[in-house]
N, C-alpha and C. Protein backbone atom coordinates (compact mmCIF):
# COMPACT_ATOMS: atom_id res chain seq x y z
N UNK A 1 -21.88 -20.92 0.04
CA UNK A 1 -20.81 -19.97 -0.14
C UNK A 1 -19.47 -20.70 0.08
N UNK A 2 -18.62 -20.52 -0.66
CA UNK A 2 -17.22 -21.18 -0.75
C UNK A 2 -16.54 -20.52 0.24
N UNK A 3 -15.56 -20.59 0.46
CA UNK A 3 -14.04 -20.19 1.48
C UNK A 3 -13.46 -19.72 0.90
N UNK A 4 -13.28 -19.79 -0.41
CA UNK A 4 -13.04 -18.42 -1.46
C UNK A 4 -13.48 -17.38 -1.55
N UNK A 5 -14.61 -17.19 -1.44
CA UNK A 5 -15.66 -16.04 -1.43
C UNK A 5 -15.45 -15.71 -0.41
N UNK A 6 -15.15 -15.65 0.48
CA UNK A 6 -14.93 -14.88 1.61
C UNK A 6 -13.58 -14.14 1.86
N UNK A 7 -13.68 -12.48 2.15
CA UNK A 7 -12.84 -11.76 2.26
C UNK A 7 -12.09 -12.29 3.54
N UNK A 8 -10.23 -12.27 2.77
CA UNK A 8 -9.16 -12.28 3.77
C UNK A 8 -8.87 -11.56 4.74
N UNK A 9 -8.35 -12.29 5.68
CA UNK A 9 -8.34 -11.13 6.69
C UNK A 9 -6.53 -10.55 6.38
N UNK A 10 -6.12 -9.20 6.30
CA UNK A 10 -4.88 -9.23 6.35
C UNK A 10 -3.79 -9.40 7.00
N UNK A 11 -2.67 -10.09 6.35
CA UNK A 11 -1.46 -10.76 7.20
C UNK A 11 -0.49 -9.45 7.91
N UNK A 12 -1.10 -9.64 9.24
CA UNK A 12 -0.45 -9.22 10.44
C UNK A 12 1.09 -8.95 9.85
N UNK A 13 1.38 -7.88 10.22
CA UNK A 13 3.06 -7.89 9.80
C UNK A 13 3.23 -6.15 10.34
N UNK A 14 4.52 -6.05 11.05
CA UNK A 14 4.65 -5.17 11.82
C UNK A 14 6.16 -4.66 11.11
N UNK A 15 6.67 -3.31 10.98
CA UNK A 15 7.69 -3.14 9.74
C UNK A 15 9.19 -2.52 10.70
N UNK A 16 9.91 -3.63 10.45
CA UNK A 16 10.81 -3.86 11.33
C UNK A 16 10.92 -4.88 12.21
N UNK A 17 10.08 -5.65 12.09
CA UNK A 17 10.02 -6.71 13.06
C UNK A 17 11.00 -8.04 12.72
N UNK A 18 11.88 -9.00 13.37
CA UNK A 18 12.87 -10.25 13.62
C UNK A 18 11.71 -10.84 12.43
N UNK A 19 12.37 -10.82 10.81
CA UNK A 19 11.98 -11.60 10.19
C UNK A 19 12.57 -13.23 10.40
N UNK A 20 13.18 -13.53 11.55
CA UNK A 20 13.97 -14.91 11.26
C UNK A 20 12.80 -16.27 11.51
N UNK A 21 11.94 -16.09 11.96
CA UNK A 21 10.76 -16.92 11.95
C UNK A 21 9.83 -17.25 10.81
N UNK A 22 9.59 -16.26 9.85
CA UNK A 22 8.71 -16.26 9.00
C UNK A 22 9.10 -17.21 7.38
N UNK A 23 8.41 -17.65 7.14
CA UNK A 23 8.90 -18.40 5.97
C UNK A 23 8.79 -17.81 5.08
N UNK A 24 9.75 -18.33 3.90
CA UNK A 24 9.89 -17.59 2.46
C UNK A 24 8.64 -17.31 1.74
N UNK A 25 7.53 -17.92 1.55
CA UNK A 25 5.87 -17.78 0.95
C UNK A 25 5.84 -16.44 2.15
N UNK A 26 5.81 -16.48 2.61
CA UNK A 26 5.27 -15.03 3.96
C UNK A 26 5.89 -14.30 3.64
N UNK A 27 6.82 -14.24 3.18
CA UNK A 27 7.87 -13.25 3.22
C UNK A 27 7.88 -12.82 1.68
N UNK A 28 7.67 -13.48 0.78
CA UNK A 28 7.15 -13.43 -0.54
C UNK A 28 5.43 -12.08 -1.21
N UNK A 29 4.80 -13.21 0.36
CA UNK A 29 3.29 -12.32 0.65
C UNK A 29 3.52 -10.64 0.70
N UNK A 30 4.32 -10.59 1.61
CA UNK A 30 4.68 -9.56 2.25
C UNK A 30 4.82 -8.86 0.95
N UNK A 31 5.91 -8.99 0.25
CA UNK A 31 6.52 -8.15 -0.67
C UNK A 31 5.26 -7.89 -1.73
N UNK A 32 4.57 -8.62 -1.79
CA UNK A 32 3.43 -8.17 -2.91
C UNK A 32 2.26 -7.15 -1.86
N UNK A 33 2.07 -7.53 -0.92
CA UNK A 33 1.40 -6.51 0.00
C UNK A 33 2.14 -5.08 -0.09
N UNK A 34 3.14 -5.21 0.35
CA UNK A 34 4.01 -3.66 0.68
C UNK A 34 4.05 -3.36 -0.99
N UNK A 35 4.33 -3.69 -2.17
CA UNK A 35 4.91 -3.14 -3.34
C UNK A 35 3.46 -2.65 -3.39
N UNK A 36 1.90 -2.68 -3.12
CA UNK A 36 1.28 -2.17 -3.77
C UNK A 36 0.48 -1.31 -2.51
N UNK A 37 0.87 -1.57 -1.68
CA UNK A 37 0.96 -0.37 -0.69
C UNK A 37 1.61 1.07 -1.10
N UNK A 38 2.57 0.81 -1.66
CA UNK A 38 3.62 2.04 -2.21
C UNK A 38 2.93 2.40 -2.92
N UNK A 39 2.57 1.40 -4.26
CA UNK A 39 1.57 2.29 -5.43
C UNK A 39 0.60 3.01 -5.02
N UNK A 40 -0.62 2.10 -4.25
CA UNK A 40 -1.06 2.96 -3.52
C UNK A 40 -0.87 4.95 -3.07
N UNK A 41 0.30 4.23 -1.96
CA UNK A 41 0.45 5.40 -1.70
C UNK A 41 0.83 7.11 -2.62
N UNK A 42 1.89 6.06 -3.39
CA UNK A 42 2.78 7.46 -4.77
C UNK A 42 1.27 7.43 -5.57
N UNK A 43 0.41 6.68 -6.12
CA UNK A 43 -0.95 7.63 -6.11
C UNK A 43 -1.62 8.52 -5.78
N UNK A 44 -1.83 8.60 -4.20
CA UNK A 44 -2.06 9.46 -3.24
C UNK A 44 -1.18 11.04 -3.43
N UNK A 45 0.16 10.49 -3.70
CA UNK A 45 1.01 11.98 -3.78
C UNK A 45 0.90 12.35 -4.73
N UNK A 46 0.63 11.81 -5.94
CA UNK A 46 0.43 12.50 -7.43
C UNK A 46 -0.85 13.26 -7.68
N UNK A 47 -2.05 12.59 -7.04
CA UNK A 47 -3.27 12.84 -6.94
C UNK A 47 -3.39 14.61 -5.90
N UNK A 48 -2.63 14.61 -4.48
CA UNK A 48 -2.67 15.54 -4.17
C UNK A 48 -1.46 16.34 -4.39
N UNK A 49 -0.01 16.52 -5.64
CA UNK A 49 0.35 17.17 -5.97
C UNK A 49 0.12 17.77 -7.07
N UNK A 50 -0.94 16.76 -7.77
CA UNK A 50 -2.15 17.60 -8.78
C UNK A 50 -3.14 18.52 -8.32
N UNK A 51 -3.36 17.97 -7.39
CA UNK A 51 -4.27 19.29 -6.61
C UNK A 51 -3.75 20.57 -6.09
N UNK A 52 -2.57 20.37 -5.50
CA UNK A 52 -1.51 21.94 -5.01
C UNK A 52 -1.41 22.55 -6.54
N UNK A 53 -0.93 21.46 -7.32
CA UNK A 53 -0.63 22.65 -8.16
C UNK A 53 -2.04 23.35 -9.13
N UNK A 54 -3.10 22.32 -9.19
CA UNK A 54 -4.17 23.52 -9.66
C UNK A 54 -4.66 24.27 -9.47
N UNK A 55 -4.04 24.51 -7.57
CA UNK A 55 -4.56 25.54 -6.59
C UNK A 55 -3.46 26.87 -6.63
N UNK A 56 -2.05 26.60 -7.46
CA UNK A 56 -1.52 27.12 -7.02
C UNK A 56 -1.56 27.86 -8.64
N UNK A 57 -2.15 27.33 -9.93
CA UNK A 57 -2.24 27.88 -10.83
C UNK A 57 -3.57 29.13 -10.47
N UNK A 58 -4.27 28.58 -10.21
CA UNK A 58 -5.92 29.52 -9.90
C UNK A 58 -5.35 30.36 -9.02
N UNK A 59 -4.66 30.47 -8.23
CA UNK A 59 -4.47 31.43 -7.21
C UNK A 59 -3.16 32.43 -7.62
N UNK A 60 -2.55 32.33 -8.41
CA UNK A 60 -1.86 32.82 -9.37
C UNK A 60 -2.27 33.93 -10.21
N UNK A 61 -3.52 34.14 -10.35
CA UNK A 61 -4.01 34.75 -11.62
C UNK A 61 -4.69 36.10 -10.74
């Protein structure tokens, strides 16, 4: 088994924290972590503001 094949562990990062230590690749990391964190998340809200509103059509009638 390679060292590739093996799942990463994720980079520790706390939001708000003294970025003045961290280097530009980390800080790079970061931004591709968090941008698809968001997607993630605005998934989550579309997914359950599709759901309010099919609840709120059925309950309508």
């Amino acid at each position: 088994m390679d060292l590739e094949d093996l799942p990463r562990p994720k980079p520790h990062m706390v939001i708000g924290e003294n970025l003045d230590a961290i280097s530009v690749a980390e800080l790079e990391q970061r931004i591709i972590v968090l941008d698809s964190e968001i997607v993630r998340v605005r998934a989550e809200i579309a997914k359950k503001q599709a759901g309010k509103a099919a609840a709120d059509l059925f309950f309508k009638k």
